[in-house]
N, C-alpha and C. Protein backbone atom coordinates (compact mmCIF):
# COMPACT_ATOMS: atom_id res chain seq x y z
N UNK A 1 -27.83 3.78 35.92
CA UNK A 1 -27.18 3.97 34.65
C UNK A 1 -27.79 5.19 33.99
N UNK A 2 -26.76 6.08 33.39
CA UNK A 2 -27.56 7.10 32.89
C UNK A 2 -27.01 7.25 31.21
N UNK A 3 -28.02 7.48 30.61
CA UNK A 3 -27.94 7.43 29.22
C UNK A 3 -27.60 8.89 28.41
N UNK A 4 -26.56 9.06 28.15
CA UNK A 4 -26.44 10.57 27.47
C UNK A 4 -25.79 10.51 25.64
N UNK A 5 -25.57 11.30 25.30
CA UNK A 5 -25.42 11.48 23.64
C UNK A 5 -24.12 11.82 23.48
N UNK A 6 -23.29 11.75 22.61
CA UNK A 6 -21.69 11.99 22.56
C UNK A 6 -22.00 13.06 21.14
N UNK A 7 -21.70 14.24 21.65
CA UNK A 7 -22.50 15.44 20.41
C UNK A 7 -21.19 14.93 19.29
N UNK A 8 -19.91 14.82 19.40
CA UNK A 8 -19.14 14.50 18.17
C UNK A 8 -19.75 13.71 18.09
N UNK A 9 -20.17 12.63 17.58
CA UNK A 9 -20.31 11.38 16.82
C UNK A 9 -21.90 11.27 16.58
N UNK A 10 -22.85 11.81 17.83
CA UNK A 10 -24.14 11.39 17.74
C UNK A 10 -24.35 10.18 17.59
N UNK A 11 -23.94 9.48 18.76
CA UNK A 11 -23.98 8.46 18.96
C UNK A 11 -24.99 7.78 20.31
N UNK A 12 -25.58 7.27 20.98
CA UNK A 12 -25.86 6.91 22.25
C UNK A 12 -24.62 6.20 22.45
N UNK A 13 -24.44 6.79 24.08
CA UNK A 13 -23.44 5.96 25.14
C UNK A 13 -24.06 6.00 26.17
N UNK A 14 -23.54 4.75 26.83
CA UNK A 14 -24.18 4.39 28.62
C UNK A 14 -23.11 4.96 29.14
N UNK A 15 -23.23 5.36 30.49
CA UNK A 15 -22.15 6.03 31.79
C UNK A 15 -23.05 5.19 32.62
N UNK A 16 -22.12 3.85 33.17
CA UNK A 16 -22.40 3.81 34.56
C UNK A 16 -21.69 3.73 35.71
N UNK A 17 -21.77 4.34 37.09
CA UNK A 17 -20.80 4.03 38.27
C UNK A 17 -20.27 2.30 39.04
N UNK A 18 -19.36 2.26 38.92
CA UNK A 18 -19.20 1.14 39.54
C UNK A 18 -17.76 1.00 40.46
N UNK A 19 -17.92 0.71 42.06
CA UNK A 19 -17.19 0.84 43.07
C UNK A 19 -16.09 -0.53 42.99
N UNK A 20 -14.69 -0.19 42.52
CA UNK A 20 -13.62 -1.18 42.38
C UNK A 20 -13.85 -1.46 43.98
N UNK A 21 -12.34 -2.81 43.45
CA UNK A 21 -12.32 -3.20 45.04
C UNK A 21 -10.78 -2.21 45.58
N UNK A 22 -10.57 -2.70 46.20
CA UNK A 22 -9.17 -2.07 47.23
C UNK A 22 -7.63 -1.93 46.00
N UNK A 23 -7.36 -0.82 45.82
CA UNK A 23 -6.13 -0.71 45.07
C UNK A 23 -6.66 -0.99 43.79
N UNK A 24 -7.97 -1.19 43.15
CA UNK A 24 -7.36 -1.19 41.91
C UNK A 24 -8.22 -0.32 41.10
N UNK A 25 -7.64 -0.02 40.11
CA UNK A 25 -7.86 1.25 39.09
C UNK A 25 -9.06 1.29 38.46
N UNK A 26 -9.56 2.48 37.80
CA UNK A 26 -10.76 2.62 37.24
C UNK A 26 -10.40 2.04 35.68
N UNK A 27 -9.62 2.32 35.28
CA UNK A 27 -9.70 1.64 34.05
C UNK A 27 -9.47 -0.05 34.19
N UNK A 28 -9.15 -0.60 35.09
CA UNK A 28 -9.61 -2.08 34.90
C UNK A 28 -11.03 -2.18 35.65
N UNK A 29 -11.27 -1.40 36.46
CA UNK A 29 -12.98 -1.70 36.95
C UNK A 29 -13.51 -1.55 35.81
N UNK A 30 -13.59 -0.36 34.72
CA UNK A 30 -14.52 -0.16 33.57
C UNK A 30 -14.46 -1.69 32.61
N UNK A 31 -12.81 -1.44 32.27
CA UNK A 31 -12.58 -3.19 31.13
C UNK A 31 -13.31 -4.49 32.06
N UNK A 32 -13.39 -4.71 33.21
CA UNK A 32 -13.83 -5.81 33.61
C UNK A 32 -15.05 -5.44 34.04
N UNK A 33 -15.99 -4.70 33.44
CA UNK A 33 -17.34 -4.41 33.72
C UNK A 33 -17.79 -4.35 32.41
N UNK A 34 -17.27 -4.51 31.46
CA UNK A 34 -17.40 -4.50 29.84
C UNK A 34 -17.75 -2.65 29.12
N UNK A 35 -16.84 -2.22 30.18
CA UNK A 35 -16.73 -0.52 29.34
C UNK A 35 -14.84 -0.69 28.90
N UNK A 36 -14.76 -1.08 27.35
CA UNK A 36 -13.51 -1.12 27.50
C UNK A 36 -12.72 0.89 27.17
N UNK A 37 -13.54 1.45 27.24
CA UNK A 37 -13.14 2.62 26.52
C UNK A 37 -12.51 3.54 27.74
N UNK A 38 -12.71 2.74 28.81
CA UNK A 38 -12.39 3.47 30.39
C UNK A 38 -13.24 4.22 31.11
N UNK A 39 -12.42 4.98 31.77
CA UNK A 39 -13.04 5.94 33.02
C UNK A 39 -13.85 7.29 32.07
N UNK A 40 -14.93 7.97 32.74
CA UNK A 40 -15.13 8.81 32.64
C UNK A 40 -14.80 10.07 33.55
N UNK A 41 -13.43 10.57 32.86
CA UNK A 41 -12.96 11.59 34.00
C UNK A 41 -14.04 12.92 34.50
N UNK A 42 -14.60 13.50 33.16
CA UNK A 42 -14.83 14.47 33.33
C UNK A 42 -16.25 14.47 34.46
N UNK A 43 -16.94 13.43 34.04
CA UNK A 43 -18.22 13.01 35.38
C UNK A 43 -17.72 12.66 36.64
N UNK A 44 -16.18 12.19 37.02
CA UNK A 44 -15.61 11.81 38.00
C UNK A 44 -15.38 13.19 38.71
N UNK A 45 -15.31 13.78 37.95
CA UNK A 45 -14.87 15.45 38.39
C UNK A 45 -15.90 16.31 39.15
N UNK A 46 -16.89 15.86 38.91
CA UNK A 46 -18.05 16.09 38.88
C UNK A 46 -18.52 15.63 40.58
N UNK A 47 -18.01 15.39 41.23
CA UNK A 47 -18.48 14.56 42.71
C UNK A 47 -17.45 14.87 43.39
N UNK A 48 -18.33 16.82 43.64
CA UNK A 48 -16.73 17.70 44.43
C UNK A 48 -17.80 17.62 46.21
N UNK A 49 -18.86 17.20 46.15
CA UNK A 49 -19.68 17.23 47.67
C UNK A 49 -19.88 16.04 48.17
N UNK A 50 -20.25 16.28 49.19
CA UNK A 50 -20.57 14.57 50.11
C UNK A 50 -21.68 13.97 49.14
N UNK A 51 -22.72 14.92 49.29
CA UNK A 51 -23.90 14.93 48.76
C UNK A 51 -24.06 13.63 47.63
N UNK A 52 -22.60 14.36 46.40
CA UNK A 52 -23.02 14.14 45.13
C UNK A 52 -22.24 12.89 45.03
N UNK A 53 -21.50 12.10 45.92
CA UNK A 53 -20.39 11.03 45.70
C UNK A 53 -21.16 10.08 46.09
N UNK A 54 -21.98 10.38 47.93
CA UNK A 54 -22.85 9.60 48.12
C UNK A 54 -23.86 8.91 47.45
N UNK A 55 -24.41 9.73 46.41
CA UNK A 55 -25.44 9.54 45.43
C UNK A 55 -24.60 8.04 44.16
N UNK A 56 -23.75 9.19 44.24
CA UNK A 56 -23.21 7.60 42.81
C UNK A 56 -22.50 7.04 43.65
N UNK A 57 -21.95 6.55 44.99
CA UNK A 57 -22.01 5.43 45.43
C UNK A 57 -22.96 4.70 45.29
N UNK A 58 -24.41 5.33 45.62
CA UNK A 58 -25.32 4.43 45.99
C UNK A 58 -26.07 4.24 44.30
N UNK A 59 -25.50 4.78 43.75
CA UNK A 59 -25.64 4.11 42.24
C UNK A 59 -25.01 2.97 42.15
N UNK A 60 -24.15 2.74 42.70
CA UNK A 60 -22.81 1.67 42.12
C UNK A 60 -23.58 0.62 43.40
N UNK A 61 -23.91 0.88 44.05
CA UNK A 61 -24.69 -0.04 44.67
C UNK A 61 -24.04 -0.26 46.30
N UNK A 62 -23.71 0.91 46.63
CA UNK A 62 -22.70 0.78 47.81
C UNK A 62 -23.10 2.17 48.98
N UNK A 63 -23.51 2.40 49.53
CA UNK A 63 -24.12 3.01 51.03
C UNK A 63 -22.53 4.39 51.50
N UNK A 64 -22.45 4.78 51.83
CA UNK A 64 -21.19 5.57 52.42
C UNK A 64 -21.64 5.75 53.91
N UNK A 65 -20.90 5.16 54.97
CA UNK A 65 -20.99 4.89 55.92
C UNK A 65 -20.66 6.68 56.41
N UNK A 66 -19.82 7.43 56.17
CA UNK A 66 -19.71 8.50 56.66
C UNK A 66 -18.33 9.57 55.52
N UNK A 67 -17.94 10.46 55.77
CA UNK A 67 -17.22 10.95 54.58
C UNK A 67 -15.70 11.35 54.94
N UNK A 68 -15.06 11.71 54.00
CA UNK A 68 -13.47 11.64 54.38
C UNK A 68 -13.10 13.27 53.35
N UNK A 69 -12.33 13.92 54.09
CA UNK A 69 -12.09 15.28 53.03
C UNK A 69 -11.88 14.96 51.84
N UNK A 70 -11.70 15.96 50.89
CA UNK A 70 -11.86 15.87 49.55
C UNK A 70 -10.39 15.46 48.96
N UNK A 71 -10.09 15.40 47.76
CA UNK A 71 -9.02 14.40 47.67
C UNK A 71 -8.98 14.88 45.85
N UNK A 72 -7.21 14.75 45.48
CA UNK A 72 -7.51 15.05 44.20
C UNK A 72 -6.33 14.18 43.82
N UNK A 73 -5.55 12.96 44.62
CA UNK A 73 -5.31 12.18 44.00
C UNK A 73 -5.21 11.08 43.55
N UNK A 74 -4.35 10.01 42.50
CA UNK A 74 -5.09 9.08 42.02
C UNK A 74 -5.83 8.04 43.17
N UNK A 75 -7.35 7.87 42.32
CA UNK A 75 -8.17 6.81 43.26
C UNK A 75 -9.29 7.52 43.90
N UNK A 76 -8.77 8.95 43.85
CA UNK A 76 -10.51 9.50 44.00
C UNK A 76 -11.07 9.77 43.16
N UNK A 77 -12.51 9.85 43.28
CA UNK A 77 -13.23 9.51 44.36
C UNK A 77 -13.19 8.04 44.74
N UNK A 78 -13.12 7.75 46.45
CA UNK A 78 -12.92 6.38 46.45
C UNK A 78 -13.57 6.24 47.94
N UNK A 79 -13.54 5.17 48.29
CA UNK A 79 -14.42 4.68 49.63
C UNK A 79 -12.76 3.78 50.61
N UNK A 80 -13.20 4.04 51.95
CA UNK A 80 -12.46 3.38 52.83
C UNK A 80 -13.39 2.15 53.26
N UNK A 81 -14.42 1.84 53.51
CA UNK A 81 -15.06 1.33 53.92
C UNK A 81 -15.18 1.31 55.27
N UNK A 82 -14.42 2.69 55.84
CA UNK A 82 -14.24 2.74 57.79
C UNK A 82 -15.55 3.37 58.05
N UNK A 83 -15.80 3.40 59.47
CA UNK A 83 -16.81 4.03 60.02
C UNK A 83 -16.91 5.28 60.26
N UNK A 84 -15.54 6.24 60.13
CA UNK A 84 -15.28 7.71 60.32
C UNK A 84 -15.19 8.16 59.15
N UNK A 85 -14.69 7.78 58.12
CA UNK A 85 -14.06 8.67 57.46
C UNK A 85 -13.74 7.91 55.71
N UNK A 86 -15.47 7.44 55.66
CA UNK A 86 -15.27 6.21 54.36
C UNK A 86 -15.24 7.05 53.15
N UNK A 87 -16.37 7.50 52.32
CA UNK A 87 -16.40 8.50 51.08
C UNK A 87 -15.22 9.90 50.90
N UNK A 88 -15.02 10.16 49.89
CA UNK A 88 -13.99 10.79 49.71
C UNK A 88 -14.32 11.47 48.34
N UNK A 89 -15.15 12.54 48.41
CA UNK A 89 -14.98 13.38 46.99
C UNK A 89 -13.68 13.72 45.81
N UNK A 90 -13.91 14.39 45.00
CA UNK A 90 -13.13 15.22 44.28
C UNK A 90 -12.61 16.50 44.71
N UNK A 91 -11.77 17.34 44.77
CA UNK A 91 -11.95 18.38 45.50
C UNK A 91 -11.64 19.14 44.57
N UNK A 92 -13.15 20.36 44.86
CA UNK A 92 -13.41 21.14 44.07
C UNK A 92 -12.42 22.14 43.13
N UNK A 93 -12.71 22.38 42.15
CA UNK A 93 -11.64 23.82 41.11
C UNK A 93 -10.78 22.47 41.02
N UNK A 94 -10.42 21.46 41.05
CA UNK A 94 -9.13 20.85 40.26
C UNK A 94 -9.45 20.17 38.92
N UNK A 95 -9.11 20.25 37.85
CA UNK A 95 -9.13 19.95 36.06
C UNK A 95 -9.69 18.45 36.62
N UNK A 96 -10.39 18.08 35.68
CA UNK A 96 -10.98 17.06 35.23
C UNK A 96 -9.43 15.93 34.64
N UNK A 97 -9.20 16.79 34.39
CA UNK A 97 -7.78 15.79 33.39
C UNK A 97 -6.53 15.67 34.55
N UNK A 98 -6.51 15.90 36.06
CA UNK A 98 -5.81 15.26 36.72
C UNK A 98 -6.42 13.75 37.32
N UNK A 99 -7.36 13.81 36.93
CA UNK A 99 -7.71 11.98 37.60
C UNK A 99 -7.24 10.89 36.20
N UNK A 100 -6.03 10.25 37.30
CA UNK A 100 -5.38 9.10 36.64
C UNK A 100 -6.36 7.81 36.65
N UNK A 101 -7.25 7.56 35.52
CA UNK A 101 -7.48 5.99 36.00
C UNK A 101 -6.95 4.96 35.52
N UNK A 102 -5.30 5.00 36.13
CA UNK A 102 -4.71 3.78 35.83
C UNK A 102 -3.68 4.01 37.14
N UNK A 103 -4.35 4.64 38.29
CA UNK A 103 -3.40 4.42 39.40
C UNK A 103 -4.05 4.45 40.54
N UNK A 104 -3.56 3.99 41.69
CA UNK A 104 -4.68 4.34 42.38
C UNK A 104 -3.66 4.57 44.37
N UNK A 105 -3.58 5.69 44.72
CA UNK A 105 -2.69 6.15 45.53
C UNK A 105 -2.14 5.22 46.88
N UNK A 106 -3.43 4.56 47.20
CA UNK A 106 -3.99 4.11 48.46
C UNK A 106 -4.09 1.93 48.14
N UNK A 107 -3.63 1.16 48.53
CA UNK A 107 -4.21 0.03 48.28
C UNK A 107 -5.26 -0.49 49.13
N UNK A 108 -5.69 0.42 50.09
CA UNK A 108 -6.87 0.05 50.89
C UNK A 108 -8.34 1.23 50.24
N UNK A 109 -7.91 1.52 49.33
CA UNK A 109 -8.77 2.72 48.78
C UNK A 109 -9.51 2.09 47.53
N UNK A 110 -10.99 1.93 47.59
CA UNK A 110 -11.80 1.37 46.19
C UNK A 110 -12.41 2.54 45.94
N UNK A 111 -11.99 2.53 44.58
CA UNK A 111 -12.21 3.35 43.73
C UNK A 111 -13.53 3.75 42.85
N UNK A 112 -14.34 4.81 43.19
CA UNK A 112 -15.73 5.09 42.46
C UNK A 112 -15.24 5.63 41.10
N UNK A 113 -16.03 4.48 40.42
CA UNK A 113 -15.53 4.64 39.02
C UNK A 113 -16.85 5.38 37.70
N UNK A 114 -15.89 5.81 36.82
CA UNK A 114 -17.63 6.23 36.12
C UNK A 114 -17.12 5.67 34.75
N UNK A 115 -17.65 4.53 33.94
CA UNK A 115 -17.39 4.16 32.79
C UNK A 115 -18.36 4.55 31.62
N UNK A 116 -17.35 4.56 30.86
CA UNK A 116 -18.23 4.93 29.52
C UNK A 116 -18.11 3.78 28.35
């Protein structure tokens, strides 16, 4: 969990990652994790390398068996859970404000979520 400051408000907020299950969206992973305010796109945006998805998988508490090309629509970043081709970045240079989290492309696709 990482703790950062919301400069409008000056407020503390928590951001933490958490890996939906199969088909379903980041904004009900966040509401049923008690972030009702949703996804955090712009940190979702943010996990354009193997490197950096792997990492907040294994925040969310989940391993990436191996990685899958980069992906810019709804549901990434998301995990297959296969042995070839599980993690699935953001792919790089695309807006922060194309990740839908209220859809999710794939119903075998769980979704790495970042709530705020």
């Amino acid at each position: 969990m990482a703790i950062g400051v919301k400069c409008d408000e000056r407020q503390e907020v928590e951001m933490t990652w958490f890996k939906g299950a199969n088909g379903q969206v980041c904004d009900s992973v966040c509401a049923d994790n008690g972030f009702p305010d949703g996804c955090d796109k712009e940190k979702m945006a943010e996990l354009t390398t193997n490197e950096k998805v792997a990492a907040a998988f294994k925040m969310a508490g989940y391993t990436c068996r191996s990685f899958h090309g980069a992906r810019n629509y709804a549901g990434t970043p998301f995990s297959k859970a296969t042995p070839n081709d599980d993690c699935a970045p953001w792919t790089a240079g695309t807006p922060a404000s194309s990740i839908n989290c209220n859809a999710n492309s794939y119903g075998h696709y769980a979704p790495l979520c970042a709530c705020k």
